[in-house]
C-alpha atoms as a PDB file:
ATOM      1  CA  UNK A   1       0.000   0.000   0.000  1.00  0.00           C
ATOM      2  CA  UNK A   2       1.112   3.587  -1.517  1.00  0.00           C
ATOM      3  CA  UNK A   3       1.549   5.732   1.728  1.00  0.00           C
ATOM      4  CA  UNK A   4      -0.709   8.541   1.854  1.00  0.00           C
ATOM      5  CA  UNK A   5       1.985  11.474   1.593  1.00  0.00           C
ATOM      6  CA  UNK A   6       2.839  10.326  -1.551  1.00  0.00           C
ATOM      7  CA  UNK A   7      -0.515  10.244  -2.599  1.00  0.00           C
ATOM      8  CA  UNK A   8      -1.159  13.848  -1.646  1.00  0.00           C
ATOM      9  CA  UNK A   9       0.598  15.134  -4.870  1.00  0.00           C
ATOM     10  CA  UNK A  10      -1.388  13.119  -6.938  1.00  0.00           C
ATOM     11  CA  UNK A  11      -5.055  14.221  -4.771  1.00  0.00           C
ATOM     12  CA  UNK A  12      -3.861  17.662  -5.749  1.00  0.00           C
ATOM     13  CA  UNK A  13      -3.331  17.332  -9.217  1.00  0.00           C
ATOM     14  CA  UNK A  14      -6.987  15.808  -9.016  1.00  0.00           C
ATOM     15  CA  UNK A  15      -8.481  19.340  -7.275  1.00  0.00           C
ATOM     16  CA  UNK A  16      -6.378  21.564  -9.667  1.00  0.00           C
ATOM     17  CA  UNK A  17      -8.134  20.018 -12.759  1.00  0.00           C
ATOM     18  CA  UNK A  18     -11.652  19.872 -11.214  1.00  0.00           C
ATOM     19  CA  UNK A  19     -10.263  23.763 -10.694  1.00  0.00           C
ATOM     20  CA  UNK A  20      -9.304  24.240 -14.308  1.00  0.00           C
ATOM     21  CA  UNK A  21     -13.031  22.861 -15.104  1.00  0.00           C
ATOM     22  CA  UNK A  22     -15.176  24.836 -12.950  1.00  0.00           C
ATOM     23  CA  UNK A  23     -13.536  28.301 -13.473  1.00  0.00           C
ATOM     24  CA  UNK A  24     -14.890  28.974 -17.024  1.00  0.00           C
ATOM     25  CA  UNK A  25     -12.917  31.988 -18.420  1.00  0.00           C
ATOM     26  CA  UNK A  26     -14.469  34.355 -20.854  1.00  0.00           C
ATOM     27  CA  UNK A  27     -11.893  36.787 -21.045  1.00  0.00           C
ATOM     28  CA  UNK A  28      -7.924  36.753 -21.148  1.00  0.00           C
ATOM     29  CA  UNK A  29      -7.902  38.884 -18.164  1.00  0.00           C
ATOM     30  CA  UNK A  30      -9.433  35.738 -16.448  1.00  0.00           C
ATOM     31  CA  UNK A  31      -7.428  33.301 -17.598  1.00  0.00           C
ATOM     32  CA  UNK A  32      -4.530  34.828 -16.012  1.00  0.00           C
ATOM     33  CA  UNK A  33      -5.956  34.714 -13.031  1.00  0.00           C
ATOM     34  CA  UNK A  34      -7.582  31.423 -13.467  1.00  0.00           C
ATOM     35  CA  UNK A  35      -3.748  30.215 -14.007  1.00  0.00           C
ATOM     36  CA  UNK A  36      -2.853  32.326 -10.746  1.00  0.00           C
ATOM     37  CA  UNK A  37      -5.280  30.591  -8.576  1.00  0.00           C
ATOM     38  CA  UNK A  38      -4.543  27.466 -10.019  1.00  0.00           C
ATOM     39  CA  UNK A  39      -0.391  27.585  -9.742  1.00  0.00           C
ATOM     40  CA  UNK A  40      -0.424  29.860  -6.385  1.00  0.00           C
ATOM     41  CA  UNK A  41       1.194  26.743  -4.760  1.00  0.00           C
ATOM     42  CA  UNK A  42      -1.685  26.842  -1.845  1.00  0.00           C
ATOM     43  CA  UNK A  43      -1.074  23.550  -0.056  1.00  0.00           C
ATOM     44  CA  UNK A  44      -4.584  22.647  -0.623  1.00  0.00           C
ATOM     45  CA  UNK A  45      -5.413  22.117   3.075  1.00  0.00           C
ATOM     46  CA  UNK A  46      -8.951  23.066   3.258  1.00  0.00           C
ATOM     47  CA  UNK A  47      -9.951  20.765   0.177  1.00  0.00           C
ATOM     48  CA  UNK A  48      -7.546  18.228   0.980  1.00  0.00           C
ATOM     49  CA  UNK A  49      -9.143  18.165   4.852  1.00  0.00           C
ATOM     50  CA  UNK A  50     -12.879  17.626   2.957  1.00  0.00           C
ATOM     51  CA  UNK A  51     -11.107  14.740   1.005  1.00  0.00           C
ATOM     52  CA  UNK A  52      -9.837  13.315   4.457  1.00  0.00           C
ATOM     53  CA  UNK A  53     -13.165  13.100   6.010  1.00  0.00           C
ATOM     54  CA  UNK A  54     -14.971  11.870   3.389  1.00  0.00           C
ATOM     55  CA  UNK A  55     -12.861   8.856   3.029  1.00  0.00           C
ATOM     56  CA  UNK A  56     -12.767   8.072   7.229  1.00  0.00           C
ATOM     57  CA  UNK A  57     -16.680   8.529   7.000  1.00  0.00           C
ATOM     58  CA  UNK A  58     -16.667   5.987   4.270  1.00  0.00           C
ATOM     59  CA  UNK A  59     -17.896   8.094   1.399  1.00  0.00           C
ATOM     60  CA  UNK A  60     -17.380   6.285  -2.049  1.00  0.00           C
ATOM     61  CA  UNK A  61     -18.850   8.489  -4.147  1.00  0.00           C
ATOM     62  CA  UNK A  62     -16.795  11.127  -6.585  1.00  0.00           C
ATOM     63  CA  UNK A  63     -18.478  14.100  -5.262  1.00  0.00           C
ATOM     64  CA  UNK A  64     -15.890  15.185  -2.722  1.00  0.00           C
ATOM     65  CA  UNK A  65     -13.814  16.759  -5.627  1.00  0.00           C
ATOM     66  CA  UNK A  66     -16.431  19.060  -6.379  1.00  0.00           C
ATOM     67  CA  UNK A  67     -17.329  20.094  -3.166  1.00  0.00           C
ATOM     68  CA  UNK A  68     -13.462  20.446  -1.920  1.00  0.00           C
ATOM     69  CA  UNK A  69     -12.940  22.500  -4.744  1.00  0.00           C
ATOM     70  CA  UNK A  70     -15.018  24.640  -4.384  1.00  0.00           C
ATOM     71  CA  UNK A  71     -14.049  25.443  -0.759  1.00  0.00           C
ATOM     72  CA  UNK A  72     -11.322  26.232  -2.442  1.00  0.00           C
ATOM     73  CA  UNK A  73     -12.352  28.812  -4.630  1.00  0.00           C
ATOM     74  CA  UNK A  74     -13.910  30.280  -1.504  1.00  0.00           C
ATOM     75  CA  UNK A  75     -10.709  30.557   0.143  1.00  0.00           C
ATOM     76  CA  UNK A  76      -8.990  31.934  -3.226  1.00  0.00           C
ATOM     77  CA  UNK A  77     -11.673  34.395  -3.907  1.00  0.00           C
ATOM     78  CA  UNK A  78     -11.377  35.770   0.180  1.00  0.00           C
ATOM     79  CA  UNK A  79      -7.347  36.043  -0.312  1.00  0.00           C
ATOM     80  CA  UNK A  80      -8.070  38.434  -3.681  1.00  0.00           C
ATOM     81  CA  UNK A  81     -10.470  40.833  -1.587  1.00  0.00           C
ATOM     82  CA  UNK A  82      -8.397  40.539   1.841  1.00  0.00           C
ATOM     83  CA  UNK A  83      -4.830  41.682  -0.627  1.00  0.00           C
ATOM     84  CA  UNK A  84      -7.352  44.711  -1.640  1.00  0.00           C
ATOM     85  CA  UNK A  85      -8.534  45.698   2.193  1.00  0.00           C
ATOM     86  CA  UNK A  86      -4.853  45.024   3.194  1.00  0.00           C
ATOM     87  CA  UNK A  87      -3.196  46.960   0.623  1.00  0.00           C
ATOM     88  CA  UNK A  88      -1.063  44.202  -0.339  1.00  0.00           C
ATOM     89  CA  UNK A  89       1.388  43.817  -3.135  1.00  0.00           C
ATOM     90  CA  UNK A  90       2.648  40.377  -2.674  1.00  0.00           C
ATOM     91  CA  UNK A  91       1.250  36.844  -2.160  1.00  0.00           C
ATOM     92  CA  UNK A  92       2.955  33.960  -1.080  1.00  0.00           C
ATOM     93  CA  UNK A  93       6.443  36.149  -2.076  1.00  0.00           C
ATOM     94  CA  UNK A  94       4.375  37.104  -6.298  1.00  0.00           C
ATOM     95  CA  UNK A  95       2.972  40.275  -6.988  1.00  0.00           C
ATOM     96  CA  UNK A  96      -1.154  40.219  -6.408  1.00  0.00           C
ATOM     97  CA  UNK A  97      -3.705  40.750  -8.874  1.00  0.00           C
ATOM     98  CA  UNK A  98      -4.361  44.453  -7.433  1.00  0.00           C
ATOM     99  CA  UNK A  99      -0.878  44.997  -7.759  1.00  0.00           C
ATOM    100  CA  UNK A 100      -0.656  43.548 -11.116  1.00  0.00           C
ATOM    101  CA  UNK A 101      -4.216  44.628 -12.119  1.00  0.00           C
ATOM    102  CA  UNK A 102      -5.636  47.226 -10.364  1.00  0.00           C
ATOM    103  CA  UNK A 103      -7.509  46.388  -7.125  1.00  0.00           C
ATOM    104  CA  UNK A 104     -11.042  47.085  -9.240  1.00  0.00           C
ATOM    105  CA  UNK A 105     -10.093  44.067 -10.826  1.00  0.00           C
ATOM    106  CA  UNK A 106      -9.001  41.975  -8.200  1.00  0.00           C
ATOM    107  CA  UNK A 107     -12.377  42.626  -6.594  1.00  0.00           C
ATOM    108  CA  UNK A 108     -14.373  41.964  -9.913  1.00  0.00           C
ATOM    109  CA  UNK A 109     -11.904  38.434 -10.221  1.00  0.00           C
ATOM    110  CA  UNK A 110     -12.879  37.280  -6.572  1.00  0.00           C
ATOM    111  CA  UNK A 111     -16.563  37.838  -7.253  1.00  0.00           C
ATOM    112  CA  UNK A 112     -16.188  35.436 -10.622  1.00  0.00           C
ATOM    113  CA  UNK A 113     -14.138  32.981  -8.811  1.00  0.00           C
ATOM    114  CA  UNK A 114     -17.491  33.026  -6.301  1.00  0.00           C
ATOM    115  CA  UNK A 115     -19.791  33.303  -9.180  1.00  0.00           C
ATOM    116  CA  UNK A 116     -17.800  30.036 -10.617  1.00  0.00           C
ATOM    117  CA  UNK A 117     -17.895  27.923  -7.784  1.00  0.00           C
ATOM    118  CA  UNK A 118     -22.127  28.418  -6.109  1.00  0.00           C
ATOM    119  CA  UNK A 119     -22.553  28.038 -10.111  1.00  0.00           C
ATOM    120  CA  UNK A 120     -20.912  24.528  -9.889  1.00  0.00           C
ATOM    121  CA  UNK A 121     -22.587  23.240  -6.632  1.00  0.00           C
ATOM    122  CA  UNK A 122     -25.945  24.461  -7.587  1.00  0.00           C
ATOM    123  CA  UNK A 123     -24.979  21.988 -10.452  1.00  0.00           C
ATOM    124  CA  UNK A 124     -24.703  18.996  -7.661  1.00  0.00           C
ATOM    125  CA  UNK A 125     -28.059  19.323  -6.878  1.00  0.00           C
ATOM    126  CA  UNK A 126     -28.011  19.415  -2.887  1.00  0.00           C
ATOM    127  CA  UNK A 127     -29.737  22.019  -0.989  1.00  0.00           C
ATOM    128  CA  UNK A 128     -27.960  21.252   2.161  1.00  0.00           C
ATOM    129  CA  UNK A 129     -24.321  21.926   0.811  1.00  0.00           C
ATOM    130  CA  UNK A 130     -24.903  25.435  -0.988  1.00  0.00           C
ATOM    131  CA  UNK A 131     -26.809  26.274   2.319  1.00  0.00           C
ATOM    132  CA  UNK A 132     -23.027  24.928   3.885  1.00  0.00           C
ATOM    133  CA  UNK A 133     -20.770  27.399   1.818  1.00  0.00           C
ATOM    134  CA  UNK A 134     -23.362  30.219   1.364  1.00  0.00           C
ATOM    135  CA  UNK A 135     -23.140  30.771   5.438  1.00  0.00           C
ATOM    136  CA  UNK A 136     -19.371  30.462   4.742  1.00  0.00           C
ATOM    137  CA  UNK A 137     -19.791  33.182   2.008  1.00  0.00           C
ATOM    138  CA  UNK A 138     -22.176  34.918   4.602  1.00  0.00           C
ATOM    139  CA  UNK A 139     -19.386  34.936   7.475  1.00  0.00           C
ATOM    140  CA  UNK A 140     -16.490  35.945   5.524  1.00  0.00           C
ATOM    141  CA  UNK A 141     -18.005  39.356   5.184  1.00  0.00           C
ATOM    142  CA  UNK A 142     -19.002  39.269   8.359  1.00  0.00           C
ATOM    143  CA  UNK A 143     -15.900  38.783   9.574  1.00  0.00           C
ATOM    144  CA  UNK A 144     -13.805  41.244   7.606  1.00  0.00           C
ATOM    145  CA  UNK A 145     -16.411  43.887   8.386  1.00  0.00           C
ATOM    146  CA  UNK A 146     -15.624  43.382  12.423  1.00  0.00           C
ATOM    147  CA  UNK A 147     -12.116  43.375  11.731  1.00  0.00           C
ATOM    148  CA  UNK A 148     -12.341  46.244  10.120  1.00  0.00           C
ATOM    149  CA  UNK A 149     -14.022  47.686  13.066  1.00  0.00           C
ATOM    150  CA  UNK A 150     -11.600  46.170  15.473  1.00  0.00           C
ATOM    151  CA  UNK A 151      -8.162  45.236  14.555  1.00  0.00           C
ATOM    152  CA  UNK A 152      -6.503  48.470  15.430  1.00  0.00           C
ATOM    153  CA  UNK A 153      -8.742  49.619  18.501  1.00  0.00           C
ATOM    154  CA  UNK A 154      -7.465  48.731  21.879  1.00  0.00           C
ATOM    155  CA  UNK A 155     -10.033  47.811  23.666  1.00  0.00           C
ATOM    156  CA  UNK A 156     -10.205  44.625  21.187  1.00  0.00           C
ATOM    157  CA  UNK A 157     -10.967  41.189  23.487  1.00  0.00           C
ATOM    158  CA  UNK A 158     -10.549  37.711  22.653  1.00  0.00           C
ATOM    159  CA  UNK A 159     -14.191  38.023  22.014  1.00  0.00           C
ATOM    160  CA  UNK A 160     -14.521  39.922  19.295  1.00  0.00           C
ATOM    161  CA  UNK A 161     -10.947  37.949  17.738  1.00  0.00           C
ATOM    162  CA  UNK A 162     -12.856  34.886  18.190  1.00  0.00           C
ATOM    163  CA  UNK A 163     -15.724  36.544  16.228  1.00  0.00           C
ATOM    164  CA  UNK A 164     -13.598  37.884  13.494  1.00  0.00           C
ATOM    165  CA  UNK A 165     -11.136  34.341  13.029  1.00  0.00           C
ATOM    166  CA  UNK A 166     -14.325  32.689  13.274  1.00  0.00           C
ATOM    167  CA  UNK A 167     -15.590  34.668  10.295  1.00  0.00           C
ATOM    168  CA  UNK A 168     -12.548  34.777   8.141  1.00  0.00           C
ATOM    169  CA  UNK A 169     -10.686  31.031   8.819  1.00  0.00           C
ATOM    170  CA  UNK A 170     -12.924  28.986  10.545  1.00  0.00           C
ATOM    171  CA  UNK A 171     -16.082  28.811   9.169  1.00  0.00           C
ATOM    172  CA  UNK A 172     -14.900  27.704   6.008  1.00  0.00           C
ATOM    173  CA  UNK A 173     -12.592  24.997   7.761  1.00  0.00           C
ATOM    174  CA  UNK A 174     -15.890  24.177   9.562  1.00  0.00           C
ATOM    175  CA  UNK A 175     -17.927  24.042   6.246  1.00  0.00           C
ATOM    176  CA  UNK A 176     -15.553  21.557   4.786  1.00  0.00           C
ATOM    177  CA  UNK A 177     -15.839  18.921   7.400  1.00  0.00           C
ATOM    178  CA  UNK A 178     -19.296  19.496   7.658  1.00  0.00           C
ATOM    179  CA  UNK A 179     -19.935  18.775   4.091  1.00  0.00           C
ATOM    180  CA  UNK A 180     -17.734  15.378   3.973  1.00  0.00           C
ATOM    181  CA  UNK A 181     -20.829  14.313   6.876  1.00  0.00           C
ATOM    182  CA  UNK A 182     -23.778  15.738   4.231  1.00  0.00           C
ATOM    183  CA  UNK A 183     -22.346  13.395   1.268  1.00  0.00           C
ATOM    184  CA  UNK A 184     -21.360  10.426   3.702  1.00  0.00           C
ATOM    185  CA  UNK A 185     -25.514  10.964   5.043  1.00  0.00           C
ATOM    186  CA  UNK A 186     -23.998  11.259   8.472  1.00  0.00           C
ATOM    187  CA  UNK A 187     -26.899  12.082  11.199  1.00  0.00           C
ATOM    188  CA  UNK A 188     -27.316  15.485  12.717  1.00  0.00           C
ATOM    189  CA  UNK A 189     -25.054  14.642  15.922  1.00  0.00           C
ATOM    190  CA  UNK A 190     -22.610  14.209  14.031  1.00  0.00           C
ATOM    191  CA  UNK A 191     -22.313  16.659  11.471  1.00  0.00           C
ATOM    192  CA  UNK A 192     -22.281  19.448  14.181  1.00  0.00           C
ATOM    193  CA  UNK A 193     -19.587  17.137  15.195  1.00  0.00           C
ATOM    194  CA  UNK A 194     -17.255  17.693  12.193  1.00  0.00           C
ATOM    195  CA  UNK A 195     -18.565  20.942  12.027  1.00  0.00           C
ATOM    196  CA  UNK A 196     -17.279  21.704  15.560  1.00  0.00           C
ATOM    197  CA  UNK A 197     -13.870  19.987  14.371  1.00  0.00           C
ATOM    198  CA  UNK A 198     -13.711  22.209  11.613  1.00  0.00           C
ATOM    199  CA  UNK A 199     -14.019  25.357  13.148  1.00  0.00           C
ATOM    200  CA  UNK A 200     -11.196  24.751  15.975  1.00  0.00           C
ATOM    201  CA  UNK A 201      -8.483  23.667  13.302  1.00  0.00           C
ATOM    202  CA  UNK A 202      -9.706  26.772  11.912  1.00  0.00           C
ATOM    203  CA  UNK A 203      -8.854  28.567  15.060  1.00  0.00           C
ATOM    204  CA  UNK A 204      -6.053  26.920  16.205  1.00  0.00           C
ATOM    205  CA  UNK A 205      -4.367  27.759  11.875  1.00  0.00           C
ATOM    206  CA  UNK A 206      -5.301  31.457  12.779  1.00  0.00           C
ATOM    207  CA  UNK A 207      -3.514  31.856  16.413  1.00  0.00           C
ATOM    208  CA  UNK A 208      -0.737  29.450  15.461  1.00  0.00           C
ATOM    209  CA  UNK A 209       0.042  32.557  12.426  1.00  0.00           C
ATOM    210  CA  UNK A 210      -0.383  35.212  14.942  1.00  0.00           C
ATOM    211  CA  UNK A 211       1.797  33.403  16.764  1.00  0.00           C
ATOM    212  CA  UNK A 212       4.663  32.902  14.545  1.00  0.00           C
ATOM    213  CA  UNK A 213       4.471  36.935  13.816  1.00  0.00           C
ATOM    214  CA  UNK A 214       6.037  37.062  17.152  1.00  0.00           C
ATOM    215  CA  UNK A 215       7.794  34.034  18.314  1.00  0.00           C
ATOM    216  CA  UNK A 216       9.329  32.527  15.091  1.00  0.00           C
ATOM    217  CA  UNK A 217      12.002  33.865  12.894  1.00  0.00           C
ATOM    218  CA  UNK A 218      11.767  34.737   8.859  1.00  0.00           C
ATOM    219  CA  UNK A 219      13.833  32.427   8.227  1.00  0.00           C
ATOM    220  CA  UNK A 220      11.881  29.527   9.948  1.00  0.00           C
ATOM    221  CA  UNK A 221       8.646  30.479   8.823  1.00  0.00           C
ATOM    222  CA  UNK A 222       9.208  31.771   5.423  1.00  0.00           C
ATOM    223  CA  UNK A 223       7.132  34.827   6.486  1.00  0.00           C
ATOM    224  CA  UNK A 224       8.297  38.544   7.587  1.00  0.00           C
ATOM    225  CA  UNK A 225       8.561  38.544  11.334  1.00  0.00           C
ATOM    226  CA  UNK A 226       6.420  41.413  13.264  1.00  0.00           C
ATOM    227  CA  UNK A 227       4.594  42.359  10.104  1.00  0.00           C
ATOM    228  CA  UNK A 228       1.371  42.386  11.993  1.00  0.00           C
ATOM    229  CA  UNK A 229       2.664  44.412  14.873  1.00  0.00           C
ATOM    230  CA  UNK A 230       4.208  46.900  12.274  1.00  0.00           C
ATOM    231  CA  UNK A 231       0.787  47.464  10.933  1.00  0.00           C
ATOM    232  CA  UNK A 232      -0.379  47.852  14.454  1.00  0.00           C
ATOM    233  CA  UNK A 233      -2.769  44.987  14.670  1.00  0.00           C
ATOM    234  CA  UNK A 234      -4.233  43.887  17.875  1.00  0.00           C
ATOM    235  CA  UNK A 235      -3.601  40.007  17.098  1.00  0.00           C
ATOM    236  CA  UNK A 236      -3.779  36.744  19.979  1.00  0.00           C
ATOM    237  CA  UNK A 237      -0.257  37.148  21.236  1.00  0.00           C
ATOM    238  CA  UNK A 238      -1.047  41.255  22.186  1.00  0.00           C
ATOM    239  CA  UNK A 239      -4.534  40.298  23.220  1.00  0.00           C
ATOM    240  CA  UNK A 240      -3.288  37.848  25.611  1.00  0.00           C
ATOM    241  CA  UNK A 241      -0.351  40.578  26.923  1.00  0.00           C
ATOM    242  CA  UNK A 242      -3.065  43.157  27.580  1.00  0.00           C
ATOM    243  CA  UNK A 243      -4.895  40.729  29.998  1.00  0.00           C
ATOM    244  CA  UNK A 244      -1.843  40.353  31.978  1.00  0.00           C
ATOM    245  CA  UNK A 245      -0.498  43.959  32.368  1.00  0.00           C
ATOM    246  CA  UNK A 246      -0.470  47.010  35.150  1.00  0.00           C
ATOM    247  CA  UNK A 247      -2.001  49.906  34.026  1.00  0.00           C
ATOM    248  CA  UNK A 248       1.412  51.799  33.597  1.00  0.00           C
ATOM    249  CA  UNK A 249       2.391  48.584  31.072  1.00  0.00           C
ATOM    250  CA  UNK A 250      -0.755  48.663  29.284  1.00  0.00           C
ATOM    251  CA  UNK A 251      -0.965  52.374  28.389  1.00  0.00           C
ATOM    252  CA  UNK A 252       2.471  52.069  26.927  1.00  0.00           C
ATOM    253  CA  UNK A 253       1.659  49.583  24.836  1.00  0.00           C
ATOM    254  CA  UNK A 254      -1.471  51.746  23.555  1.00  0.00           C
ATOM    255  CA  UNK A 255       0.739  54.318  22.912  1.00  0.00           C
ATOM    256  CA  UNK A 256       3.176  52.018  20.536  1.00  0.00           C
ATOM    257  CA  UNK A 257       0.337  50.594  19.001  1.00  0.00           C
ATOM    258  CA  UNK A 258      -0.914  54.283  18.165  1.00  0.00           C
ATOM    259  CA  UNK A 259       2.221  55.695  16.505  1.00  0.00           C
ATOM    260  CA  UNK A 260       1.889  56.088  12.314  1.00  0.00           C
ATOM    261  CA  UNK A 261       4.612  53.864  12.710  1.00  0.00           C
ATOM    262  CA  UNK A 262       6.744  51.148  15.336  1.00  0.00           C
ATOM    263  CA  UNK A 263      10.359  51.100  15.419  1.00  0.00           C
ATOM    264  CA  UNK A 264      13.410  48.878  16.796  1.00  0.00           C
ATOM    265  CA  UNK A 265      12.535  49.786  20.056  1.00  0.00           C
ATOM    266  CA  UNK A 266       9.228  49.207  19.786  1.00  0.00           C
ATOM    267  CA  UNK A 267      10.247  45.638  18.653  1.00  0.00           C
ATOM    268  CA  UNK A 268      12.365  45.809  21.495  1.00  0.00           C
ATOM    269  CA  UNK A 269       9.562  46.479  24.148  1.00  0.00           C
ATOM    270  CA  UNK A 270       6.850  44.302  23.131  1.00  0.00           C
ATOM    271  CA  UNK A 271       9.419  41.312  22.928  1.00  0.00           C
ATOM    272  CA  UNK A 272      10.432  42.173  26.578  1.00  0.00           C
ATOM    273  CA  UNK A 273       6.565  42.513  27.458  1.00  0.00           C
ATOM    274  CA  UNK A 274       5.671  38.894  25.461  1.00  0.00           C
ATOM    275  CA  UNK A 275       8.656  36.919  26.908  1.00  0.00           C
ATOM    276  CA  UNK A 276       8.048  38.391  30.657  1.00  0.00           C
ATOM    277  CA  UNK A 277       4.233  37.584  31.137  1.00  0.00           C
ATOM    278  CA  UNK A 278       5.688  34.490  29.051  1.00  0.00           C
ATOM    279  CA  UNK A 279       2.635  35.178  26.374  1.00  0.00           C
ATOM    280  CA  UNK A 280       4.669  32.720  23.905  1.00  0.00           C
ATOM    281  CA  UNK A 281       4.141  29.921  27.107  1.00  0.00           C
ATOM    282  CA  UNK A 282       0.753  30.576  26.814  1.00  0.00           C
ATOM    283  CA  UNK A 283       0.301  30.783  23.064  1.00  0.00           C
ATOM    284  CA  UNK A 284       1.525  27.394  23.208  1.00  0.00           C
ATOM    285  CA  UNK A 285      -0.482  25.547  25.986  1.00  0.00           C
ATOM    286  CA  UNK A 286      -3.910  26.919  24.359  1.00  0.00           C
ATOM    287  CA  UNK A 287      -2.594  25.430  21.094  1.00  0.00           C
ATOM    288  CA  UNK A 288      -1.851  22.393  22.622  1.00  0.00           C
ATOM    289  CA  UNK A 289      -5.265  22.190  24.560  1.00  0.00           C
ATOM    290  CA  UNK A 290      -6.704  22.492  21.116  1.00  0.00           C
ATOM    291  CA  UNK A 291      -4.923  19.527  19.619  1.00  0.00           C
ATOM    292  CA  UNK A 292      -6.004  17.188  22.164  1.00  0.00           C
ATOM    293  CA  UNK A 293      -9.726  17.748  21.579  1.00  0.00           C
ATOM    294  CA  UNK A 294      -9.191  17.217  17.476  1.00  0.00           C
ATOM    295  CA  UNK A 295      -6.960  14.081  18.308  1.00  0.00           C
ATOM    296  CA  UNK A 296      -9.093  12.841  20.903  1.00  0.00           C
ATOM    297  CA  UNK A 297     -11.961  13.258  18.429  1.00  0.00           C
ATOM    298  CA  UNK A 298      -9.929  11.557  15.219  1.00  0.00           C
ATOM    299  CA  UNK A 299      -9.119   8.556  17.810  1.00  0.00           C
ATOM    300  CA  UNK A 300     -12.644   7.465  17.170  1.00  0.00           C
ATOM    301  CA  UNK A 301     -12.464   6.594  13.224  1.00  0.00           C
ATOM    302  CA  UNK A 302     -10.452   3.338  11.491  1.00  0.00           C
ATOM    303  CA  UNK A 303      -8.471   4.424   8.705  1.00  0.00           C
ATOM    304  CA  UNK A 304      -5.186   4.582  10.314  1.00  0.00           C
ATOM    305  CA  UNK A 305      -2.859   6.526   7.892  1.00  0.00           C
ATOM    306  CA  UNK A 306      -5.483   9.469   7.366  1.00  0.00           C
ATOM    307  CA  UNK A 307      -6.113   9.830  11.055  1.00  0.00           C
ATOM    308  CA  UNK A 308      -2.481   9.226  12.061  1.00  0.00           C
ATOM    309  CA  UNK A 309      -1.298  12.275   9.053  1.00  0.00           C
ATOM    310  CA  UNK A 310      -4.324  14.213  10.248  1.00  0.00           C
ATOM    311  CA  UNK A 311      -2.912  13.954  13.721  1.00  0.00           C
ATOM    312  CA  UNK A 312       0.704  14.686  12.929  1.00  0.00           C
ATOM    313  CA  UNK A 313      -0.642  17.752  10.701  1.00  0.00           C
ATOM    314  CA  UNK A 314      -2.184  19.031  14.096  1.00  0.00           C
ATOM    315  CA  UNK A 315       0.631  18.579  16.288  1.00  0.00           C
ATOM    316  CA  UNK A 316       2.759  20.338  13.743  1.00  0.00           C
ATOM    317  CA  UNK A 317       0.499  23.255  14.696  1.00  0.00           C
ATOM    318  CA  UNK A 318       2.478  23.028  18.236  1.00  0.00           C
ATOM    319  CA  UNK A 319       5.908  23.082  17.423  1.00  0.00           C
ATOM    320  CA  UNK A 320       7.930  26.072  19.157  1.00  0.00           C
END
């Protein structure tokens, strides 16, 4: 038997063509960025995660290509108007469509890619999973828009984050486990079941990246270090801090967060703040708490080599 990491690859290559087929371009414009979406070199997690589920539930029908592609063409369509909100000129280290394009365009291409993929599952015929990824469609906005409202005012709490990482990650992580449970005719237990699985890998993705922002190095991530504290976002790690500091601590930390711009010494401070109230100790033992619930709950199914990859996937997610 093949083991399953080197089947991955091949999966992909499955999702990319049932990609190639449902985004139908019209225009050369949109064949670009068909190609863009297609090539980005996403890992695939969200459809590969629908593709998981549906085989441990037993699913042997071919409909979990359709329906895992199109979760991600959600997720590509939300990274095309999140570059646009965020002013962003690169993606995964390539220009963006706005900056290649024009941000009116990158707007216009997200709505097609979302046009292109409710077009395709209204084509499978199953009220229950367009009402799945129109909520998802539903809470993406709904996220962004509190984010908007939030992610630079200091009085942000960990319950509004959760409402706004709920919004933009996890619902759509929720949706895709949800849906392997709709094909596989799984009962209503336990599709709030994967649902509820869904959503806290989607969680425990979003405050693992906050995370790394602070506690990980470029060079070990791949991503710039402190870019979300240079923008002055109020992300877990800060949220966290502000729970634990003196009045004196926490207006300073206002103050940085205020400034048109932070500096080295900003850097400087917050990193003597984090590792003091030991916020990256923290960071850590809430991630953790969160992989014991999804590995206590992948425990209960057979297939061994999804639910053992699944598991070291999640546990990945704790690594310093």
């Amino acid at each position: 038997m093949k083991p399953l990491k080197l089947e991955i690859p091949f999966i992909i290559k499955e999702f990319n063509k049932k990609l190639d087929q449902i985004i139908k371009e019209d225009l050369p414009i949109l064949e670009d960025i068909k190609e863009k979406v297609i090539e980005s070199g996403g890992k695939r997690i969200r459809p590969l995660t629908h593709y998981f589920f549906s085989e441990l539930l037993g699913y042997e029908g071919k409909d979990w290509i359709d329906v895992g592609s199109i979760a991600e063409l959600i997720h590509a369509a939300s990274l095309l108007h999140d570059d646009v909100i965020d002013g962003a000129e690169l993606r995964r280290g390539k220009p963006t469509i706005g900056k290649l394009y024009g941000n009116k365009t990158a707007i216009l291409a997200g709505d097609y890619l979302l046009a292109c993929g409710i077009d395709h599952l209204n084509g499978l015929k199953n009220p229950e999973l367009m009402s799945a990824y129109t909520t998802v469609i539903r809470d993406l906005s709904v996220g962004e828009l509190i984010q908007m409202q939030w992610e630079k005012n200091p009085k942000v709490s960990i319950k509004e984050y959760n409402k706004i990482i709920y919004g933009k990650t996890a619902s759509l992580f929720g949706a895709v486990c949800l849906t392997s449970g709709i094909l596989a005719k799984s009962n209503i237990d336990q599709k709030k079941a994967l649902q509820k699985f869904g959503v806290d890998m989607g969680m425990m993705f979003q405050i693992k990246d906050d995370y790394i922002d602070y506690f990980q190095s470029s060079e070990n991530s791949g991503k710039v270090q402190m870019k979300d504290f240079l923008n002055g976002l109020f992300t877990y790690p800060v949220i966290l801090l502000k729970e634990k500091l003196n009045k004196t601590e926490l207006r300073e930390v206002v103050e940085i967060f205020s400034k048109p711009k932070r500096n080295l010494p900003d850097i400087s401070r917050i990193h003597e703040l984090m590792y003091g109230y030991e916020i990256k100790k923290d960071c850590l033992v809430n991630l953790q708490k969160l992989a014991d619930s999804l590995i206590r709950f992948l425990n209960q199914f057979q297939n061994g080599k999804i639910k053992d990859l699944m598991s070291e996937k999640i546990l990945e997610l704790v690594k310093e």
